[in-house]
PDB file of N, CA and C in Angstrom:
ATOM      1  N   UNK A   1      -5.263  -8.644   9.473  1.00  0.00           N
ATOM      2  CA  UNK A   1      -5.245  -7.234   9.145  1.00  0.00           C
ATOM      3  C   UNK A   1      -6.196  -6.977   7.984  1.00  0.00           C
ATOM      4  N   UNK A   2      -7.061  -5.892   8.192  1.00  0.00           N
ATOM      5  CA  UNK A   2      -7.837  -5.771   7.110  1.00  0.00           C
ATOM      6  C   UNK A   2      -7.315  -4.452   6.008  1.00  0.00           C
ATOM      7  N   UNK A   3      -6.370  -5.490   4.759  1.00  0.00           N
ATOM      8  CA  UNK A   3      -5.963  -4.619   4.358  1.00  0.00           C
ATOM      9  C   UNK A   3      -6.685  -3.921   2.996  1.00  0.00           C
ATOM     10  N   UNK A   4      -7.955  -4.057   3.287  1.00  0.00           N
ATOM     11  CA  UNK A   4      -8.854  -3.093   2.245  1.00  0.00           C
ATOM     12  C   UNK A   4      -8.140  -1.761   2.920  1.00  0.00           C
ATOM     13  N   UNK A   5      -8.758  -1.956   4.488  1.00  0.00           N
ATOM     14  CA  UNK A   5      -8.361  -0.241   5.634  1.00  0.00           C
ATOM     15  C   UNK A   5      -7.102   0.484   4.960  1.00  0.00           C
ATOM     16  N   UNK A   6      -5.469  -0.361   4.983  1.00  0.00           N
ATOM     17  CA  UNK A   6      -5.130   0.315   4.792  1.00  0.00           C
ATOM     18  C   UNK A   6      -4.740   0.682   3.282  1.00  0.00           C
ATOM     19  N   UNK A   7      -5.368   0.049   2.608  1.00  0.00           N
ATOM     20  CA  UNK A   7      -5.483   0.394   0.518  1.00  0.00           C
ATOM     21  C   UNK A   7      -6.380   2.202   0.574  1.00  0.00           C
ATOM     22  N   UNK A   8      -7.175   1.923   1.289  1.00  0.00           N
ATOM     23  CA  UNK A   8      -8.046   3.031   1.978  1.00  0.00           C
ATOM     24  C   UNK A   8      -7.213   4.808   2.371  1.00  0.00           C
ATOM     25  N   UNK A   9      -6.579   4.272   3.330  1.00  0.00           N
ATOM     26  CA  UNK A   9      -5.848   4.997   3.769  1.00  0.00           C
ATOM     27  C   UNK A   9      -5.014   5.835   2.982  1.00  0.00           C
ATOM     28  N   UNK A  10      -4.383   4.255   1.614  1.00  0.00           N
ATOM     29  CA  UNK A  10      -3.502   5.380   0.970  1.00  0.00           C
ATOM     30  C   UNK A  10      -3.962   6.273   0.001  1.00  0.00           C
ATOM     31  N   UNK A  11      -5.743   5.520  -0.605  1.00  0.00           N
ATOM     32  CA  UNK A  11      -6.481   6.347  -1.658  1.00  0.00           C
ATOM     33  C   UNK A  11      -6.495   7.770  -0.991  1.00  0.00           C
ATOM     34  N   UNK A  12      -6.741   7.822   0.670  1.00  0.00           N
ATOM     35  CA  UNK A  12      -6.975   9.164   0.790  1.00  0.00           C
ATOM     36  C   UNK A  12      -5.587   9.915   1.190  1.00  0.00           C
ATOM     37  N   UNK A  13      -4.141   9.417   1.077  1.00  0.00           N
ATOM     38  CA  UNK A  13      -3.415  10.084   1.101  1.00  0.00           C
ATOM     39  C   UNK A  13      -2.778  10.988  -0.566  1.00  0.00           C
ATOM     40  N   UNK A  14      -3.182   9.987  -1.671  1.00  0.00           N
ATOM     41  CA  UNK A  14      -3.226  10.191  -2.962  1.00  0.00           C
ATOM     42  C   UNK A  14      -3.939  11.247  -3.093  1.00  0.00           C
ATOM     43  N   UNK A  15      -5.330  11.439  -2.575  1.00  0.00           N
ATOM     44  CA  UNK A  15      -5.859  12.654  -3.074  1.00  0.00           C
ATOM     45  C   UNK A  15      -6.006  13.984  -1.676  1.00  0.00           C
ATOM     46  N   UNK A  16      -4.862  13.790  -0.918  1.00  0.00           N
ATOM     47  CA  UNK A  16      -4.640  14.962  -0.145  1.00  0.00           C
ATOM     48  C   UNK A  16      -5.450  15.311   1.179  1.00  0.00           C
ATOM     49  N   UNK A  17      -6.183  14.094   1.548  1.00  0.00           N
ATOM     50  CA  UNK A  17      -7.397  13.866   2.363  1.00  0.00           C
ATOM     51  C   UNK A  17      -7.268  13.202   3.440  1.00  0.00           C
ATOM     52  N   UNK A  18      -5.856  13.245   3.810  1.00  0.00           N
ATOM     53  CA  UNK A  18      -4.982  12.628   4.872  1.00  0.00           C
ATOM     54  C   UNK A  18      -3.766  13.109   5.364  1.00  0.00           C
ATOM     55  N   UNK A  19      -4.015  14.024   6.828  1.00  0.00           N
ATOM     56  CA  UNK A  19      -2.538  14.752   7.418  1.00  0.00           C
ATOM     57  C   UNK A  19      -1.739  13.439   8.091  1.00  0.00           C
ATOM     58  N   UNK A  20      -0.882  13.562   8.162  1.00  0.00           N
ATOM     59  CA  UNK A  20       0.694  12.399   7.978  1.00  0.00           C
ATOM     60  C   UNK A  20       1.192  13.072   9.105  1.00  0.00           C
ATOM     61  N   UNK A  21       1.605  12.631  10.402  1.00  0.00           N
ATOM     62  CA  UNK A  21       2.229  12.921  11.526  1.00  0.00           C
ATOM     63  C   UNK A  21       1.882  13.992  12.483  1.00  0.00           C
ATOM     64  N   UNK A  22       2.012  14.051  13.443  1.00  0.00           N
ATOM     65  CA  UNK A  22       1.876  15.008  14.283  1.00  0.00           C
ATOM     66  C   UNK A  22       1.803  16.206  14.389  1.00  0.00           C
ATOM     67  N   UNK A  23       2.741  17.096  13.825  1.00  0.00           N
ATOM     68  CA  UNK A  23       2.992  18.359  13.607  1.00  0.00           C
ATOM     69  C   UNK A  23       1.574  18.631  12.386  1.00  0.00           C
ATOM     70  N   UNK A  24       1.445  18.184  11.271  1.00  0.00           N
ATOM     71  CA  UNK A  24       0.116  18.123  10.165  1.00  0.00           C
ATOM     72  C   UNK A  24      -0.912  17.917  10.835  1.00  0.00           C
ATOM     73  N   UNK A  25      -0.993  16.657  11.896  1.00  0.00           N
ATOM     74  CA  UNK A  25      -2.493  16.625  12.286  1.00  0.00           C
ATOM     75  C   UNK A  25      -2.642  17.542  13.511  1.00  0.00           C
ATOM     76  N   UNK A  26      -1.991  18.632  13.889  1.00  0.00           N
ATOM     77  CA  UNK A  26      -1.886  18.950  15.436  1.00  0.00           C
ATOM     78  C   UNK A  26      -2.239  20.571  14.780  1.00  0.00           C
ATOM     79  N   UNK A  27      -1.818  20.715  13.216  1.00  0.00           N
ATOM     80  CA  UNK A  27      -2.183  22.221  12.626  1.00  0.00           C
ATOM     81  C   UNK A  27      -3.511  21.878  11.896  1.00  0.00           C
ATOM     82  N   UNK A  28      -4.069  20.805  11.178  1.00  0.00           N
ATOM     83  CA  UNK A  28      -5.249  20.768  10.887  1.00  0.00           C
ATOM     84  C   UNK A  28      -6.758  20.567  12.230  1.00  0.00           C
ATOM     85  N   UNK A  29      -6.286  20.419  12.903  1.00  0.00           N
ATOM     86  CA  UNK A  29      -7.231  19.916  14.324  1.00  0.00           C
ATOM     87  C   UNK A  29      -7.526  21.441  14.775  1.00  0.00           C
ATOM     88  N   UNK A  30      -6.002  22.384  14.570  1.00  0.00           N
ATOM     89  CA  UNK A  30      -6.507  23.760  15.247  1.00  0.00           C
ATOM     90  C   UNK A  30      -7.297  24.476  14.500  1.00  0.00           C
ATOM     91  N   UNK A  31      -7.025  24.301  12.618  1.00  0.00           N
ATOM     92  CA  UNK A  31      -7.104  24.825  11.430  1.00  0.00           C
ATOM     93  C   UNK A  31      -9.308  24.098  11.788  1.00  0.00           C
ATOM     94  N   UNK A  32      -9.275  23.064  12.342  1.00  0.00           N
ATOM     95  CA  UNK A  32     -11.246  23.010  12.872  1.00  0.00           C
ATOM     96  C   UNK A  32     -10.778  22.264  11.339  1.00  0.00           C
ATOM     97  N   UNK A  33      -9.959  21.085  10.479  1.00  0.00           N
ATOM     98  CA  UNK A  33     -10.281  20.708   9.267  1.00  0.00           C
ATOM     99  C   UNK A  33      -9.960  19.179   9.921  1.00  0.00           C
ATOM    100  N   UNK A  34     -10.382  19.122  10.779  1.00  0.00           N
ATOM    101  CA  UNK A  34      -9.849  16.987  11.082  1.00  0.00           C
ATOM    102  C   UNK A  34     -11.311  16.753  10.892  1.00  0.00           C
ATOM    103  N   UNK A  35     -11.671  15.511  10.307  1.00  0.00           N
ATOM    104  CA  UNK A  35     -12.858  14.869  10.402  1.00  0.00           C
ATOM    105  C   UNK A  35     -12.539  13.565  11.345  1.00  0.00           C
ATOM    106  N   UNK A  36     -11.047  12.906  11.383  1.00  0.00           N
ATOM    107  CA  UNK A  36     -10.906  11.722  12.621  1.00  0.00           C
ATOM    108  C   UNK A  36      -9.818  11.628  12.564  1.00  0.00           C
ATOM    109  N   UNK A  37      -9.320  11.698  14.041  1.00  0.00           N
ATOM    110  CA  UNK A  37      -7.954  11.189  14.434  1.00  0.00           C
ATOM    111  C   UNK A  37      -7.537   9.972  14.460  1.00  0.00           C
ATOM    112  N   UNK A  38      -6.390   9.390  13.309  1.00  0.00           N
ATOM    113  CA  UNK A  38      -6.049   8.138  13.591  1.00  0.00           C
ATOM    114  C   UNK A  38      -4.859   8.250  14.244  1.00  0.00           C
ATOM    115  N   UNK A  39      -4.793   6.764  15.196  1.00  0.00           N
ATOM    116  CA  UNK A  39      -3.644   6.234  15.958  1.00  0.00           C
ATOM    117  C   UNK A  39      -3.345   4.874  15.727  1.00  0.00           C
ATOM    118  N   UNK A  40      -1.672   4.696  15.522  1.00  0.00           N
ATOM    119  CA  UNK A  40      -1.317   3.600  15.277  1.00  0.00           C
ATOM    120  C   UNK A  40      -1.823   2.370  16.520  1.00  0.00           C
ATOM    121  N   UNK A  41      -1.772   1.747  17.160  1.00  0.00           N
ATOM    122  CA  UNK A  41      -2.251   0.576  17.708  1.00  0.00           C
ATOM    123  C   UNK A  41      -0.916   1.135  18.814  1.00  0.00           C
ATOM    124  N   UNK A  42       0.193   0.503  18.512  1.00  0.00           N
ATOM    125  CA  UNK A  42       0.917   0.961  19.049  1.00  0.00           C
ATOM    126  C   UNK A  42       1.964   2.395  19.243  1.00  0.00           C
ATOM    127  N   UNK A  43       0.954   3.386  19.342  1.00  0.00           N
ATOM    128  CA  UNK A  43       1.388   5.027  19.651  1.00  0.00           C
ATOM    129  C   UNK A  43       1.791   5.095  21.080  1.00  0.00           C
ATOM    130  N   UNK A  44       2.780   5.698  21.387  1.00  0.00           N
ATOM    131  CA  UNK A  44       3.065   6.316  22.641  1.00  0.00           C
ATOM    132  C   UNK A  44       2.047   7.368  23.319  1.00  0.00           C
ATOM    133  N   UNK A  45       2.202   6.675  24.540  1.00  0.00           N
ATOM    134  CA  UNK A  45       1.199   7.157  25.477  1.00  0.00           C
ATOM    135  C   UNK A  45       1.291   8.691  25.587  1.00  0.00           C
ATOM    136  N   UNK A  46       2.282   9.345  25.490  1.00  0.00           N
ATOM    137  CA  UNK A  46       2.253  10.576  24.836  1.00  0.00           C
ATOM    138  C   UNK A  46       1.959  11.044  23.647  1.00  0.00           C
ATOM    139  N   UNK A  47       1.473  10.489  22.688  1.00  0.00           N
ATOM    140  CA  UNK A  47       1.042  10.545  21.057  1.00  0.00           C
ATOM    141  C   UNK A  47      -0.191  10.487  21.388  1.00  0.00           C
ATOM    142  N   UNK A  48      -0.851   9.646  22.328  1.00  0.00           N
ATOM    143  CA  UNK A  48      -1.853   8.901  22.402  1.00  0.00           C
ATOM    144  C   UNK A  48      -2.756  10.262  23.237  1.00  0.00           C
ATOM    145  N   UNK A  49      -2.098  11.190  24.117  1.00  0.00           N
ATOM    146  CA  UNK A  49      -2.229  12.221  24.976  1.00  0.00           C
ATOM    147  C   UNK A  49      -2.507  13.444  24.149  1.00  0.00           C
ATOM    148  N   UNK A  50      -1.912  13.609  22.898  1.00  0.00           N
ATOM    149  CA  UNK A  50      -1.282  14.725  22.224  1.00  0.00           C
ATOM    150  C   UNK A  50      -2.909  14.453  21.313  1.00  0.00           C
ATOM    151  N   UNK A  51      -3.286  13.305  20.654  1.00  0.00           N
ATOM    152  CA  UNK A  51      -4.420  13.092  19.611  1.00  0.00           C
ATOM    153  C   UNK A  51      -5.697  13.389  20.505  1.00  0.00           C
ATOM    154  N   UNK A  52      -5.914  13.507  22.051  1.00  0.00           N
ATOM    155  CA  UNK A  52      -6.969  13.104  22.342  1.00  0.00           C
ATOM    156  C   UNK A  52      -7.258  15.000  22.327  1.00  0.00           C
ATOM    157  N   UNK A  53      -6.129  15.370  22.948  1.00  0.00           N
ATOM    158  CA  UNK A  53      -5.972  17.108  23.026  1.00  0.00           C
ATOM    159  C   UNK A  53      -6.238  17.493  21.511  1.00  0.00           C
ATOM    160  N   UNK A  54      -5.890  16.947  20.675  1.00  0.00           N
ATOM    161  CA  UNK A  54      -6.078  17.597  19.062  1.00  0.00           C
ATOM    162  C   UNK A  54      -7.374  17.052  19.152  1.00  0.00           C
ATOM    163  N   UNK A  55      -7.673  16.194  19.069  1.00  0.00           N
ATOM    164  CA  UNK A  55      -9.849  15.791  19.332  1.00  0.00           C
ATOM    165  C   UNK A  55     -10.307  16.651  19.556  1.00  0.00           C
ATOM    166  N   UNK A  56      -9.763  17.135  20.997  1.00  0.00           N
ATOM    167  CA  UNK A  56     -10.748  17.884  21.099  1.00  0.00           C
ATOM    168  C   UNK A  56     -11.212  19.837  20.917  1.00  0.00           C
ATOM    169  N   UNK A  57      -9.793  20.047  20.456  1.00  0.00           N
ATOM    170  CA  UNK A  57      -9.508  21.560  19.753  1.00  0.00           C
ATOM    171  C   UNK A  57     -10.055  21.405  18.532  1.00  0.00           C
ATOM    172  N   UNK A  58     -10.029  19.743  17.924  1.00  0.00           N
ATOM    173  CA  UNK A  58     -10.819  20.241  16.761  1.00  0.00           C
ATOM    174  C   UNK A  58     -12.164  19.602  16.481  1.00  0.00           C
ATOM    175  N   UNK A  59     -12.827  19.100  17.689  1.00  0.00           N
ATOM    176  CA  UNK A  59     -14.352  18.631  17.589  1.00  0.00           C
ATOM    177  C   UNK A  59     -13.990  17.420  16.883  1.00  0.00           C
ATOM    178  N   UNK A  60     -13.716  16.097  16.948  1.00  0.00           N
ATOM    179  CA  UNK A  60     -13.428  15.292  16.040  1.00  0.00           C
ATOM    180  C   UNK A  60     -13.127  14.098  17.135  1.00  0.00           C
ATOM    181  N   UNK A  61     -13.529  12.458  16.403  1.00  0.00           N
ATOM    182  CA  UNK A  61     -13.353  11.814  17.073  1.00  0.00           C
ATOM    183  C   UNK A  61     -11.663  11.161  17.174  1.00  0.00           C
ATOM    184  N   UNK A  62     -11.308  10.911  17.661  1.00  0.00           N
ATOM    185  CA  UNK A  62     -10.367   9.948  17.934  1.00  0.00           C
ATOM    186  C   UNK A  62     -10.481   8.486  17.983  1.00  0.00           C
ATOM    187  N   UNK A  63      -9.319   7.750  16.817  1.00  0.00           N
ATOM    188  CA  UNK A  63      -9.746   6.439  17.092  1.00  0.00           C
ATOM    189  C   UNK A  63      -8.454   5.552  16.671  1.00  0.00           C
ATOM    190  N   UNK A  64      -8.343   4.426  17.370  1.00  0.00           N
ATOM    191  CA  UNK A  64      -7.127   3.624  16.783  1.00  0.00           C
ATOM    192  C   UNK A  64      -7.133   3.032  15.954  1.00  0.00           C
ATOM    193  N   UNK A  65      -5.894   2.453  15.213  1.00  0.00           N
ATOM    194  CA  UNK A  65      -6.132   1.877  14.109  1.00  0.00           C
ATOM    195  C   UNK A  65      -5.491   0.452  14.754  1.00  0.00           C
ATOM    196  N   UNK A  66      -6.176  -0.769  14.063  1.00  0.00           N
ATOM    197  CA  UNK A  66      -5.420  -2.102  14.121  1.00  0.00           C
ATOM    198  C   UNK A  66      -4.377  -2.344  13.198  1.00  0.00           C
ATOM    199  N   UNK A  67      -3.296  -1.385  13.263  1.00  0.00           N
ATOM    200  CA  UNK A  67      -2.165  -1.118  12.619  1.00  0.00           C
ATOM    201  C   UNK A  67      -0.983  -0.831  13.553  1.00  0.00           C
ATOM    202  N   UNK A  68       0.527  -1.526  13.166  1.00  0.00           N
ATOM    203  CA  UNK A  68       1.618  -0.707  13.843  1.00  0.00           C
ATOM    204  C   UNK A  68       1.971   0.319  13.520  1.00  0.00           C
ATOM    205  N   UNK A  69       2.748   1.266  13.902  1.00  0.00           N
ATOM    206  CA  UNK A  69       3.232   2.925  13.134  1.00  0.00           C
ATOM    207  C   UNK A  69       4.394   1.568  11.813  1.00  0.00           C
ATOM    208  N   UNK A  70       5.000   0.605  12.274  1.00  0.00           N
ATOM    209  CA  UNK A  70       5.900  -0.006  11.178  1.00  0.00           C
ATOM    210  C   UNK A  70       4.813  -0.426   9.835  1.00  0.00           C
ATOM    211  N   UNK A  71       3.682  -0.858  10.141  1.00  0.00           N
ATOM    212  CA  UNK A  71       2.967  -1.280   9.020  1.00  0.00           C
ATOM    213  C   UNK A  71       2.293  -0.097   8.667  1.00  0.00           C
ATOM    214  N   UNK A  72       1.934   0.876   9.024  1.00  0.00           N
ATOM    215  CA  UNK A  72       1.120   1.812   8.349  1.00  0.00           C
ATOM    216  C   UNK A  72       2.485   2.775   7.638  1.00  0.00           C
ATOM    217  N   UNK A  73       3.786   2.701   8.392  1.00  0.00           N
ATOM    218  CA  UNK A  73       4.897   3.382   7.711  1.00  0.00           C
ATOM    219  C   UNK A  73       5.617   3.004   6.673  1.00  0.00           C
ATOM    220  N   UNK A  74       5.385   1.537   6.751  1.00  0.00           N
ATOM    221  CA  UNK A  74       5.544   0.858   5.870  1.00  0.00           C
ATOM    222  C   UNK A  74       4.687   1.276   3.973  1.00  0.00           C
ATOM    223  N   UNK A  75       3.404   1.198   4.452  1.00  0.00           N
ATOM    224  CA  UNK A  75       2.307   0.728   3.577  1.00  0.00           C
ATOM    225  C   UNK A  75       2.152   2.576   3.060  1.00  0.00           C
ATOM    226  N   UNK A  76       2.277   3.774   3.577  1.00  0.00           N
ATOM    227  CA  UNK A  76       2.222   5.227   3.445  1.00  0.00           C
ATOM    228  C   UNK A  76       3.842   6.051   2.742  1.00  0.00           C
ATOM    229  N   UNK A  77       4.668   5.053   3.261  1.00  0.00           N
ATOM    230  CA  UNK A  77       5.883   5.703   2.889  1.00  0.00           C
ATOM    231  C   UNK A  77       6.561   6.671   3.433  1.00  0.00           C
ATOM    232  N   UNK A  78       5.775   6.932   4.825  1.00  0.00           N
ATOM    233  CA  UNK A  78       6.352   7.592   6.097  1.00  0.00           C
ATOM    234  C   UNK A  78       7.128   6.745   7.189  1.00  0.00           C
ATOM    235  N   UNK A  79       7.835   7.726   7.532  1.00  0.00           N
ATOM    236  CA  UNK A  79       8.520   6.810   8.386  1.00  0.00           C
ATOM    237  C   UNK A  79       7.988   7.213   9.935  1.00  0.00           C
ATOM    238  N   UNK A  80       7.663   6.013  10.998  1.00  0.00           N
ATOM    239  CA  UNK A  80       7.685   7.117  12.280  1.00  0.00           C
ATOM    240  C   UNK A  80       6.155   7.128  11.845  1.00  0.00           C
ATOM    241  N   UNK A  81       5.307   6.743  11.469  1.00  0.00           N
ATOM    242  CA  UNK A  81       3.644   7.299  11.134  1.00  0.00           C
ATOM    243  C   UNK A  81       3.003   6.693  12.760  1.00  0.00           C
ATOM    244  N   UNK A  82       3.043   7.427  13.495  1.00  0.00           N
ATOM    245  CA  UNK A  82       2.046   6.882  14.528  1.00  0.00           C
ATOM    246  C   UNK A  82       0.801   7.573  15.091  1.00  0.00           C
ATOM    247  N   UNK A  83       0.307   9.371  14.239  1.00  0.00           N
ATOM    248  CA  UNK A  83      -0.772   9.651  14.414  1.00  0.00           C
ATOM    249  C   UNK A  83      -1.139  10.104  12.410  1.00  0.00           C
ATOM    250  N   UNK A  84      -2.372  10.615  12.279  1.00  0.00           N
ATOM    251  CA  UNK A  84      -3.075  10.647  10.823  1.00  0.00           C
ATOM    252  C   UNK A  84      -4.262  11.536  11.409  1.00  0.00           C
ATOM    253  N   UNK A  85      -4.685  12.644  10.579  1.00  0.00           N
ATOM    254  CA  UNK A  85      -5.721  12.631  10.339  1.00  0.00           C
ATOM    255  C   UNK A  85      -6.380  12.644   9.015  1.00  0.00           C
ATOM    256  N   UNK A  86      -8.284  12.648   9.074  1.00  0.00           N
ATOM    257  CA  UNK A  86      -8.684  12.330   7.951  1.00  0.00           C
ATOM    258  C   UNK A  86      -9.231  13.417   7.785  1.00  0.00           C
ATOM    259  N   UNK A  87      -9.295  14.686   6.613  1.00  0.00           N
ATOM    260  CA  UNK A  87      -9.167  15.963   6.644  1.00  0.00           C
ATOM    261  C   UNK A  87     -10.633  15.950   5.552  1.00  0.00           C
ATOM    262  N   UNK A  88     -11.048  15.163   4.926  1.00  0.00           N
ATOM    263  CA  UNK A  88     -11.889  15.228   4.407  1.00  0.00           C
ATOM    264  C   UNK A  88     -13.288  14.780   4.822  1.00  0.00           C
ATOM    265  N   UNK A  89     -14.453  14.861   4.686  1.00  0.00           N
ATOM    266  CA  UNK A  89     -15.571  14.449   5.766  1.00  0.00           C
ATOM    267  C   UNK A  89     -16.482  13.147   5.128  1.00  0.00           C
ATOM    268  N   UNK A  90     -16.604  13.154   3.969  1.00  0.00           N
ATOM    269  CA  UNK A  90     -16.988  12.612   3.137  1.00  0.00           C
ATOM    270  C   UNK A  90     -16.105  10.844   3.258  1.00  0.00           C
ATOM    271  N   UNK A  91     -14.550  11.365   2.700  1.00  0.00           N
ATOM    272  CA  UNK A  91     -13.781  10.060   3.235  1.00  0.00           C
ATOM    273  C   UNK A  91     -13.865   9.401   4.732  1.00  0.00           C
ATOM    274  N   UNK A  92     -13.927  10.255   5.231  1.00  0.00           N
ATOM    275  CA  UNK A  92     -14.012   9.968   7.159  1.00  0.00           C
ATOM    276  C   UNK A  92     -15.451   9.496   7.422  1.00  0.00           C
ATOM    277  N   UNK A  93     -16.710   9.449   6.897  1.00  0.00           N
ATOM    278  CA  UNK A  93     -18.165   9.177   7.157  1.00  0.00           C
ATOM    279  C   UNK A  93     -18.046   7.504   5.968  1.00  0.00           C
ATOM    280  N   UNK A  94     -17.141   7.321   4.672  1.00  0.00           N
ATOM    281  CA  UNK A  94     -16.420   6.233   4.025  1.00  0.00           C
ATOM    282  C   UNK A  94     -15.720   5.137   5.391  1.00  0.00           C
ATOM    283  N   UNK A  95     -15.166   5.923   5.464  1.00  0.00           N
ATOM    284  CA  UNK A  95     -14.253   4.863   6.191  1.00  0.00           C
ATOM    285  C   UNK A  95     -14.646   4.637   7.571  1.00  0.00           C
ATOM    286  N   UNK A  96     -15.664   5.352   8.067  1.00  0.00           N
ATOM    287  CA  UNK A  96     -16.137   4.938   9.266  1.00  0.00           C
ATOM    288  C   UNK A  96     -16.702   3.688   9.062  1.00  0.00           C
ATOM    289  N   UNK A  97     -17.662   3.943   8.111  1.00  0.00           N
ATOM    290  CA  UNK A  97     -19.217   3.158   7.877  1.00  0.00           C
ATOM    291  C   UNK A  97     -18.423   1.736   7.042  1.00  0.00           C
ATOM    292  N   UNK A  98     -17.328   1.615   6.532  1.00  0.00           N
ATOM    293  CA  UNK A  98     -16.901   0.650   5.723  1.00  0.00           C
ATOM    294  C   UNK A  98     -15.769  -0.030   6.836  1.00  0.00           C
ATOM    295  N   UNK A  99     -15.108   0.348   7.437  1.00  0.00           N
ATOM    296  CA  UNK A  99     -14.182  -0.488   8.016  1.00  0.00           C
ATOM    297  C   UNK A  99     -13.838  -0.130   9.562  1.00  0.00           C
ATOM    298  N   UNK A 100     -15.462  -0.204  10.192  1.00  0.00           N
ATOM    299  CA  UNK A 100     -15.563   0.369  11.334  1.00  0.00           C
ATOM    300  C   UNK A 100     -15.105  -0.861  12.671  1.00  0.00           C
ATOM    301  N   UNK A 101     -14.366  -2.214  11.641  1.00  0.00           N
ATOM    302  CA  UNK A 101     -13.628  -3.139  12.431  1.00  0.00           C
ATOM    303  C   UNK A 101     -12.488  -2.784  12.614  1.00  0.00           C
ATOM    304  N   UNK A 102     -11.900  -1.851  12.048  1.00  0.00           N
ATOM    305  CA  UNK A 102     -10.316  -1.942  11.510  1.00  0.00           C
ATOM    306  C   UNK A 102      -9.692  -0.893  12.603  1.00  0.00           C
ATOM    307  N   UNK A 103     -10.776  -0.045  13.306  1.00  0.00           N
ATOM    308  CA  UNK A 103     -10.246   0.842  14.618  1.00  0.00           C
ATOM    309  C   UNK A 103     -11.183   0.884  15.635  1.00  0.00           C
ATOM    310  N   UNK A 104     -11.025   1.449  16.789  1.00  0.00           N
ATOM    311  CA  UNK A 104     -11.799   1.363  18.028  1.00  0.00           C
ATOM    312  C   UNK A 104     -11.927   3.341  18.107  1.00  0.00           C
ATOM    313  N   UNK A 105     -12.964   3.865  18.371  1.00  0.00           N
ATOM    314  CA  UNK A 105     -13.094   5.226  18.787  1.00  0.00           C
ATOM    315  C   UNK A 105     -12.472   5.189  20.048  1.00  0.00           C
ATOM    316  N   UNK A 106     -11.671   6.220  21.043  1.00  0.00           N
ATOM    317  CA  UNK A 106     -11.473   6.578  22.130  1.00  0.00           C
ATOM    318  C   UNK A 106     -12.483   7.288  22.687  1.00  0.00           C
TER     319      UNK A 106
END
């Protein structure tokens, strides 16, 4: 596990640059403010259905993470974390270009 990714993850939940579950990333995607959809590794194929539909209402890629929803819920302090988005563009063009092992685009 490359856990720079998820040290990453939580810098951008610290500074507000990261929607936390479904309902957050499903109003920022419409709100046109997602820069990338994350998915836990193991998301339900309906989660997995629901992120590709938020992709694409909000122009944004979709991509998985090599994370469980238990380790990223773990490591965030959510419980249940199996979608994210990255709301900032700057962090999302960061974390592409830096830990572009750590997820797969859909």
């Amino acid at each position: 596990m490359n856990s720079d990714a998820i040290r990453f993850l939580g810098l951008m939940k610290r500074a507000g640059a990261l929607c936390i579950g479904e309902t957050n990333t499903g109003s920022a995607a419409r709100a046109g403010k997602t820069a990338i959809i994350l998915l836990a590794k193991d998301a339900s194929s309906n989660a997995v259905k629901r992120a590709e539909g938020f992709s694409l209402s909000g122009s944004c890629d979709a991509a998985v993470l090599e994370y469980t929803k238990e380790e990223l819920s773990s490591f965030l302090g959510t419980p249940g974390c199996s979608m994210m988005a990255i709301t900032d563009r700057g962090f999302a063009e960061a974390f592409r270009k830096k830990y572009s092992t750590a997820f797969r685009i859909k």
